[in-house]
C-alpha atoms as a PDB file:
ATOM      1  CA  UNK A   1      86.305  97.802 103.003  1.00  0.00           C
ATOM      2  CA  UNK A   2      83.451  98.575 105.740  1.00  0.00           C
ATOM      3  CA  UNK A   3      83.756 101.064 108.253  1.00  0.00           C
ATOM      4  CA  UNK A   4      84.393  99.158 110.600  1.00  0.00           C
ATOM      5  CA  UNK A   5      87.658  97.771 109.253  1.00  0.00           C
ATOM      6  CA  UNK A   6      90.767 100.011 110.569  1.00  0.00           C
ATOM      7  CA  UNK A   7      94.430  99.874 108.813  1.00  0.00           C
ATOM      8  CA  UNK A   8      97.077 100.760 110.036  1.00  0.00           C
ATOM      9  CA  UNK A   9     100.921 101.294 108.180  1.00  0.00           C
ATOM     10  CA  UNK A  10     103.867 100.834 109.894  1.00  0.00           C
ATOM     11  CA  UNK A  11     106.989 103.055 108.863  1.00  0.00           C
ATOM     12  CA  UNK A  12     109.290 101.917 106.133  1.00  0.00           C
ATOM     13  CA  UNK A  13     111.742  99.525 107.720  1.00  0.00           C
ATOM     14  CA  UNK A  14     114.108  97.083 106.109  1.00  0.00           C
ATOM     15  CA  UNK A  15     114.023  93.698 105.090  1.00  0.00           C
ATOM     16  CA  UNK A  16     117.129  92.372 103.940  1.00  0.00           C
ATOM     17  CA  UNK A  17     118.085  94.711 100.835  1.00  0.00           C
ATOM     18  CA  UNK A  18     114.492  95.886 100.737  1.00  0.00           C
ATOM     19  CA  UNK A  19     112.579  98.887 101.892  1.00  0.00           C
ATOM     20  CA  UNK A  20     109.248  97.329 103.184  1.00  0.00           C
ATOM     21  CA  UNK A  21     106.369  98.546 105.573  1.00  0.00           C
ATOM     22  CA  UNK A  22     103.857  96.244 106.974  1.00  0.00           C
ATOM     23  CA  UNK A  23      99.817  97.075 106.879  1.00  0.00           C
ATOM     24  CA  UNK A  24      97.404  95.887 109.791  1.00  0.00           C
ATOM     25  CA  UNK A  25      93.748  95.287 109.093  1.00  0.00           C
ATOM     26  CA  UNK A  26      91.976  95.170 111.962  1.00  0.00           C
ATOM     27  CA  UNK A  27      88.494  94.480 112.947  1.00  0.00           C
ATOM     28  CA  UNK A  28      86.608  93.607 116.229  1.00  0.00           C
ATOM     29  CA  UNK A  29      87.286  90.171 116.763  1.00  0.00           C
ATOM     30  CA  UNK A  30      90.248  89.849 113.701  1.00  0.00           C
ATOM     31  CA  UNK A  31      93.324  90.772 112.157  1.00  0.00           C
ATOM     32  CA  UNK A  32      95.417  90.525 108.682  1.00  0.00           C
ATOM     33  CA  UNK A  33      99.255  91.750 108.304  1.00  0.00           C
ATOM     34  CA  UNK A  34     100.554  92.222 105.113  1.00  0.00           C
ATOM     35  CA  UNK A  35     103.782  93.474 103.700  1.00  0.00           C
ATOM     36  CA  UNK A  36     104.209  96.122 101.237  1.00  0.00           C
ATOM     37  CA  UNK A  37     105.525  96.067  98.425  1.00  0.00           C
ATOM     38  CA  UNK A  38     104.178  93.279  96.814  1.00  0.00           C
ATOM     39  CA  UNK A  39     101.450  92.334  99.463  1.00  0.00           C
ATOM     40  CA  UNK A  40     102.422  88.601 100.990  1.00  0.00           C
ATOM     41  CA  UNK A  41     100.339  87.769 103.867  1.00  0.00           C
ATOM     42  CA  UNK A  42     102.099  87.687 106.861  1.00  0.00           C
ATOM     43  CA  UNK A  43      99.675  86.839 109.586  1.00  0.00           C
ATOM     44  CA  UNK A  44      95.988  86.285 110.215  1.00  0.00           C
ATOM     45  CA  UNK A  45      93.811  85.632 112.310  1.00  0.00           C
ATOM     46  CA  UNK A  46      89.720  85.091 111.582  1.00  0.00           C
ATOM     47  CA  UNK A  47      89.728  86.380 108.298  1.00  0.00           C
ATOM     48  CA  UNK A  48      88.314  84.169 105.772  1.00  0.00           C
ATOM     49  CA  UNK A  49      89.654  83.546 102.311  1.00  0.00           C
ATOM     50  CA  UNK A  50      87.202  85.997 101.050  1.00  0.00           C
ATOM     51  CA  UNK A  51      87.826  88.667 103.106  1.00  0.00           C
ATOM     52  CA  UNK A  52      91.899  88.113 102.447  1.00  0.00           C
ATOM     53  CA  UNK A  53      91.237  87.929  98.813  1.00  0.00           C
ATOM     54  CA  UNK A  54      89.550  91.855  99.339  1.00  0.00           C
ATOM     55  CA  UNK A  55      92.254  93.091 101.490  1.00  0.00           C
ATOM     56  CA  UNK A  56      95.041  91.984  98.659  1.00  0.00           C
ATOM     57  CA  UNK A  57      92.842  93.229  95.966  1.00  0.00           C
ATOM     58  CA  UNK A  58      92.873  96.952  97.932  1.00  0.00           C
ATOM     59  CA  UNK A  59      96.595  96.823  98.430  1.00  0.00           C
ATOM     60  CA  UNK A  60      96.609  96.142  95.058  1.00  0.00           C
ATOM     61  CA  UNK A  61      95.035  99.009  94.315  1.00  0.00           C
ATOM     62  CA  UNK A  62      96.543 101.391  97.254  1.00  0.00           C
ATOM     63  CA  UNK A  63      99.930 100.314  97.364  1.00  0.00           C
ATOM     64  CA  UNK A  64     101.947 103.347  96.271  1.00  0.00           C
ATOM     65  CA  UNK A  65      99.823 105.605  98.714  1.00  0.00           C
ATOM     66  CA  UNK A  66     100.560 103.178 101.673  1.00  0.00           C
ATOM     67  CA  UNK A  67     103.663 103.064 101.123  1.00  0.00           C
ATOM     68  CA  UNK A  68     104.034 107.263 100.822  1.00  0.00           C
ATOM     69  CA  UNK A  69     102.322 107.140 103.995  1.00  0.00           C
ATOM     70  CA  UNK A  70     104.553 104.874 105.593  1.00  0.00           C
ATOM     71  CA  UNK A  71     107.568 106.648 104.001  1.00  0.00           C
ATOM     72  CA  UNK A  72     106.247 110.046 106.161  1.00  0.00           C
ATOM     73  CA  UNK A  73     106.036 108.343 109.317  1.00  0.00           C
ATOM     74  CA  UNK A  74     108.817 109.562 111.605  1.00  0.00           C
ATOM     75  CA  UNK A  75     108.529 107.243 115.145  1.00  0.00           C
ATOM     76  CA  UNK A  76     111.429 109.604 116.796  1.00  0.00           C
ATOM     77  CA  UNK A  77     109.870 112.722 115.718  1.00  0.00           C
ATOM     78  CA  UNK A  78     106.855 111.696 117.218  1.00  0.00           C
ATOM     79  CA  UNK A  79     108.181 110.276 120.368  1.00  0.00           C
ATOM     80  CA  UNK A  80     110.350 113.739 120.353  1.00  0.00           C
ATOM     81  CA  UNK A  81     107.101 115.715 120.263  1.00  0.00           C
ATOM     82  CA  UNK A  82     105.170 114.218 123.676  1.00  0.00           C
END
């Protein structure tokens, strides 16, 4: 990824019977959601296949963090604290 490529993880939410959180990539003029676990491309727009292809292969690889991550995230605690 270059550094100028930011992700973002959403909390774990539902989907049907599964526990899913969805990952933003974001750059200056595009962006890529996926869905975790599993990571199915949800949206994009300006990424080319190559770029997509890089993205998967790092979820591939990060997965199980992400998805900790998102696991941690607390929206009411954090709306609590401000």
């Amino acid at each position: 990824m270059n550094s100028e490529m930011k992700i973002n993880v959403s909390p774990v939410t539902r989907l049907g019977d599964k526990r899913v959180a969805y990952v933003l990539f974001t750059d200056k003029t595009s962006n890529a959601e996926f869905i975790i676990p599993g990571g199915e491309l949800i949206s994009n727009k300006g990424f080319d296949e190559e770029k997509l292809a890089e993205m998967k292969e790092y979820l591939e690889y990060e997965q199980d963090s992400l998805f900790r991550v998102a696991k941690e995230l607390n929206p009411m605690r954090s709306f609590m604290r401000d």
